[in-house]
N, C-alpha and C. Protein backbone atom coordinates (compact mmCIF):
# COMPACT_ATOMS: atom_id res chain seq x y z
N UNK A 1 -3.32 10.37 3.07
CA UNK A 1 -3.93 10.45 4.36
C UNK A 1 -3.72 9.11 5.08
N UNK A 2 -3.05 9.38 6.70
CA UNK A 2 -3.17 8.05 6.82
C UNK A 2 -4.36 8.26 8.59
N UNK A 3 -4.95 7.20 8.68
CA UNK A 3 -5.54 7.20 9.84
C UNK A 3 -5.57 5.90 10.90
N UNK A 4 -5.52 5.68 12.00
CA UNK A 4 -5.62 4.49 12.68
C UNK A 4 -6.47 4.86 13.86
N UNK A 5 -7.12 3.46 14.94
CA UNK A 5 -7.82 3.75 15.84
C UNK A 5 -6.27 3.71 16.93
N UNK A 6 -5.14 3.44 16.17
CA UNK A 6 -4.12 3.14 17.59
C UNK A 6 -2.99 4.39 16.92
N UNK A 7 -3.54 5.35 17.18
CA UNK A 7 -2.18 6.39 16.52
C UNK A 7 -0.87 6.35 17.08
N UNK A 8 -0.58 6.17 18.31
CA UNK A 8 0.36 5.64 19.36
C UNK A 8 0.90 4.85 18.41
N UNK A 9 0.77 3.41 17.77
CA UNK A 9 1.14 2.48 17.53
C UNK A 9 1.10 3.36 15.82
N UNK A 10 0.92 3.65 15.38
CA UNK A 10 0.86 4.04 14.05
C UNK A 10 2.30 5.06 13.69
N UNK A 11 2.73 6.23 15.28
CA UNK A 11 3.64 6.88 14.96
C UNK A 11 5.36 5.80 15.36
N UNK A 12 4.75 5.02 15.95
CA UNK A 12 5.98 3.97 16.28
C UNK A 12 6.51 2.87 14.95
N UNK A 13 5.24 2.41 14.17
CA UNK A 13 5.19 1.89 13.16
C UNK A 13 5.56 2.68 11.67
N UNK A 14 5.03 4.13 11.68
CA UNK A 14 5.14 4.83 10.50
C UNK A 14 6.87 5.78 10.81
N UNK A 15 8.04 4.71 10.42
CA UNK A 15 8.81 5.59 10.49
C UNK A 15 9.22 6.11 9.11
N UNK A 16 10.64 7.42 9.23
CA UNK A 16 10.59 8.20 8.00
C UNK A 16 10.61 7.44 6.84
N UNK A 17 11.66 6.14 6.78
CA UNK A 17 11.43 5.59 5.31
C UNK A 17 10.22 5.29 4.72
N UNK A 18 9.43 4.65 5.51
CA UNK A 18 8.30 4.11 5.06
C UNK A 18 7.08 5.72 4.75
N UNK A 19 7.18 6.50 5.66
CA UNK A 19 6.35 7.90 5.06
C UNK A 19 6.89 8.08 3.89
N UNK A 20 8.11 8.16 3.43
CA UNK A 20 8.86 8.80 2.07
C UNK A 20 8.26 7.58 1.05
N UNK A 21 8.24 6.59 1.66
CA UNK A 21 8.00 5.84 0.63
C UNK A 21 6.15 5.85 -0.14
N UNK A 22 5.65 6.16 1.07
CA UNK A 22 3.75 6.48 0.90
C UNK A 22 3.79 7.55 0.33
N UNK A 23 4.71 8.59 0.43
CA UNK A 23 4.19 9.66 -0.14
C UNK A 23 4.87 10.08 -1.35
N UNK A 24 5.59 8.64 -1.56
CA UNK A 24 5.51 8.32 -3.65
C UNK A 24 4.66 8.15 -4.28
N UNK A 25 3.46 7.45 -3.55
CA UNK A 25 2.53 6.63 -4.25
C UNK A 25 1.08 7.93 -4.27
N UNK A 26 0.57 7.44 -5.42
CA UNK A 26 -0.75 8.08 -6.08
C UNK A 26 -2.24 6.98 -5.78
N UNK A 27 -3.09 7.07 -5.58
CA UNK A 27 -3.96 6.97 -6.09
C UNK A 27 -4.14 5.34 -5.59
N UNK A 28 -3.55 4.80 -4.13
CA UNK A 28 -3.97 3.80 -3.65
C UNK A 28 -4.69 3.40 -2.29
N UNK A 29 -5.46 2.67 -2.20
CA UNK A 29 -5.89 2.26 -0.52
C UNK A 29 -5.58 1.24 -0.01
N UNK A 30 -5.22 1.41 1.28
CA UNK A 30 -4.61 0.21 1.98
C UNK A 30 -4.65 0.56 3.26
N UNK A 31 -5.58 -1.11 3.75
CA UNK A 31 -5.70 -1.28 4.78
C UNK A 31 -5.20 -2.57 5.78
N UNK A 32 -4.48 -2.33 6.78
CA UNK A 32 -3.65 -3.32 7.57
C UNK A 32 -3.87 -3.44 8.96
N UNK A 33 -3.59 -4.68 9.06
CA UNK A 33 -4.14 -5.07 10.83
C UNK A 33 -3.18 -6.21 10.82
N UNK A 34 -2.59 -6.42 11.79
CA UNK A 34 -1.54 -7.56 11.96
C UNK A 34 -0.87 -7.53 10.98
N UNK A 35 -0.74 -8.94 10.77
CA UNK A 35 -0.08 -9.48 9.03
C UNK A 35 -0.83 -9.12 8.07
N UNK A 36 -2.21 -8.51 8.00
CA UNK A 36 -2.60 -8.98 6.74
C UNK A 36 -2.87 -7.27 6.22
N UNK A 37 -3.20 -7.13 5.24
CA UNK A 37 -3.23 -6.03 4.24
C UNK A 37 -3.81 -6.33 3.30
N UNK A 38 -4.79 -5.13 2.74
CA UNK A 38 -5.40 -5.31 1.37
C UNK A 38 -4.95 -3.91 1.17
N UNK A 39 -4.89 -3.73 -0.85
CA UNK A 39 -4.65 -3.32 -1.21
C UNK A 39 -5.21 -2.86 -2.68
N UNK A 40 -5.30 -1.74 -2.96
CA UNK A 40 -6.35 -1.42 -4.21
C UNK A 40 -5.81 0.30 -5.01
N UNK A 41 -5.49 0.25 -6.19
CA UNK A 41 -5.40 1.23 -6.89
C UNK A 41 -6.72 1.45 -7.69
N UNK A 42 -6.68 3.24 -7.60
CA UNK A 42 -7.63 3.29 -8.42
C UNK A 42 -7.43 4.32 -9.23
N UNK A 43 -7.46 3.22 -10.56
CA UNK A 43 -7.13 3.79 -11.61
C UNK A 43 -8.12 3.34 -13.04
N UNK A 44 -8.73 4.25 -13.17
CA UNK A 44 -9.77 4.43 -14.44
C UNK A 44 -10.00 3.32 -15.64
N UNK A 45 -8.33 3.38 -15.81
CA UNK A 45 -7.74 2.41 -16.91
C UNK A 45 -7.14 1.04 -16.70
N UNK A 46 -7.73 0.63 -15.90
CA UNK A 46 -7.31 -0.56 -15.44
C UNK A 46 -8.09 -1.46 -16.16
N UNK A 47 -7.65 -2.57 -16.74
CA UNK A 47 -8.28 -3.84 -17.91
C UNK A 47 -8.20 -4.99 -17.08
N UNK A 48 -9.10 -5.49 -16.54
CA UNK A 48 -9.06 -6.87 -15.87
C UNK A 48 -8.67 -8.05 -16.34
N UNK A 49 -9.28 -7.72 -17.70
CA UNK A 49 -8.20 -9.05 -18.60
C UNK A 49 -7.08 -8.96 -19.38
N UNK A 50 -5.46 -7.60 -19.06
CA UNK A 50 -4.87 -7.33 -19.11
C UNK A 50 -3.88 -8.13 -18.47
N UNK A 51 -3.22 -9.25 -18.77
CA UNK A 51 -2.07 -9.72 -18.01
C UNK A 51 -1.12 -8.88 -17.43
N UNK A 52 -0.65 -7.99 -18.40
CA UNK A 52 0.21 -7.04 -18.23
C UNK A 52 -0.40 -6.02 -16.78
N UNK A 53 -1.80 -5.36 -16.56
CA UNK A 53 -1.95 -4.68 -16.16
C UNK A 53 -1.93 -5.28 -14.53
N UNK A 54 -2.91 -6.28 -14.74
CA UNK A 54 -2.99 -7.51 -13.91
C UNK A 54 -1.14 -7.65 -12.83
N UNK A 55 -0.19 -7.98 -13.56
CA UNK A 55 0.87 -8.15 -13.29
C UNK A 55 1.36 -6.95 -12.48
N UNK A 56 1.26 -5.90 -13.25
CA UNK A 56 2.03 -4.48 -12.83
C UNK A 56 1.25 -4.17 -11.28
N UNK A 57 0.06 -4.66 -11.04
CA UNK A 57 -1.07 -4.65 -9.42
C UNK A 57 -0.45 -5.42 -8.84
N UNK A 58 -0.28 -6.80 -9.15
CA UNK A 58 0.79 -7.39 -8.25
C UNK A 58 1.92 -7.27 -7.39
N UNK A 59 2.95 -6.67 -8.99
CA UNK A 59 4.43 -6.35 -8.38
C UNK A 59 4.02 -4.92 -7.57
N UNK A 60 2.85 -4.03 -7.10
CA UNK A 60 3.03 -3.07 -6.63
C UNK A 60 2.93 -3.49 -5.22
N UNK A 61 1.38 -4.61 -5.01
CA UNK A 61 1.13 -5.14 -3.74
C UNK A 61 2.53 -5.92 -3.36
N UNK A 62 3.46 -6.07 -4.03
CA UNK A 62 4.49 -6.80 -3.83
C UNK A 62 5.26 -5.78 -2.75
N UNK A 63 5.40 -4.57 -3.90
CA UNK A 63 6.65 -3.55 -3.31
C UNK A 63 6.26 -2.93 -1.80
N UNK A 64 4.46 -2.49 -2.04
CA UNK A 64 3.82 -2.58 -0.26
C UNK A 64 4.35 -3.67 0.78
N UNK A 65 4.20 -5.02 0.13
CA UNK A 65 4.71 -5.72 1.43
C UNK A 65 5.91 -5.19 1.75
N UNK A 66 7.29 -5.31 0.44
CA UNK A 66 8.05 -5.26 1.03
C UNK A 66 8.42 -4.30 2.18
N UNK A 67 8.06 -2.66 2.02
CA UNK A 67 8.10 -1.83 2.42
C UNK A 67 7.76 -2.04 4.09
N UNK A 68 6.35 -2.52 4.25
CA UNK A 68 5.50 -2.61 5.33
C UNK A 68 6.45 -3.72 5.92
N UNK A 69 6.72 -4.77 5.79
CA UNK A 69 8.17 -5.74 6.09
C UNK A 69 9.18 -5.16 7.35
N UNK A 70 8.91 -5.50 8.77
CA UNK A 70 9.75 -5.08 9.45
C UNK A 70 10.12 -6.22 10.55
């Protein structure tokens, strides 16, 4: 689901790659205004003191920027 208060600006911004690319993803929220973005999976099994798991949240907020990157 995606929603904005500027849909105008949302269908100019949301083009096809970037839909194909959201509608890979499972089970995340993300919210953006200018530059900035937060980002949050939610997933049951997530270990906070998991480096590994820890890491794999990263490189995802990573692959969002890149994506969102225009």
């Amino acid at each position: 689901m995606i929603a904005s208060s500027d849909p105008d600006e949302l269908h100019r911004f949301m083009d096809e790659p970037l839909a194909r690319f959201f509608s890979q993803t499972e089970m995340y929220t993300l919210h953006a205004a200018g530059d900035l973005f937060t980002f949050a999976e939610l997933d049951p099994n997530f270990k906070t003191a998991d480096a590994q798991s820890i890491a794999r949240r990263v490189n995802r907020a990573l692959e969002i920027f890149r994506a969102l990157r225009k």
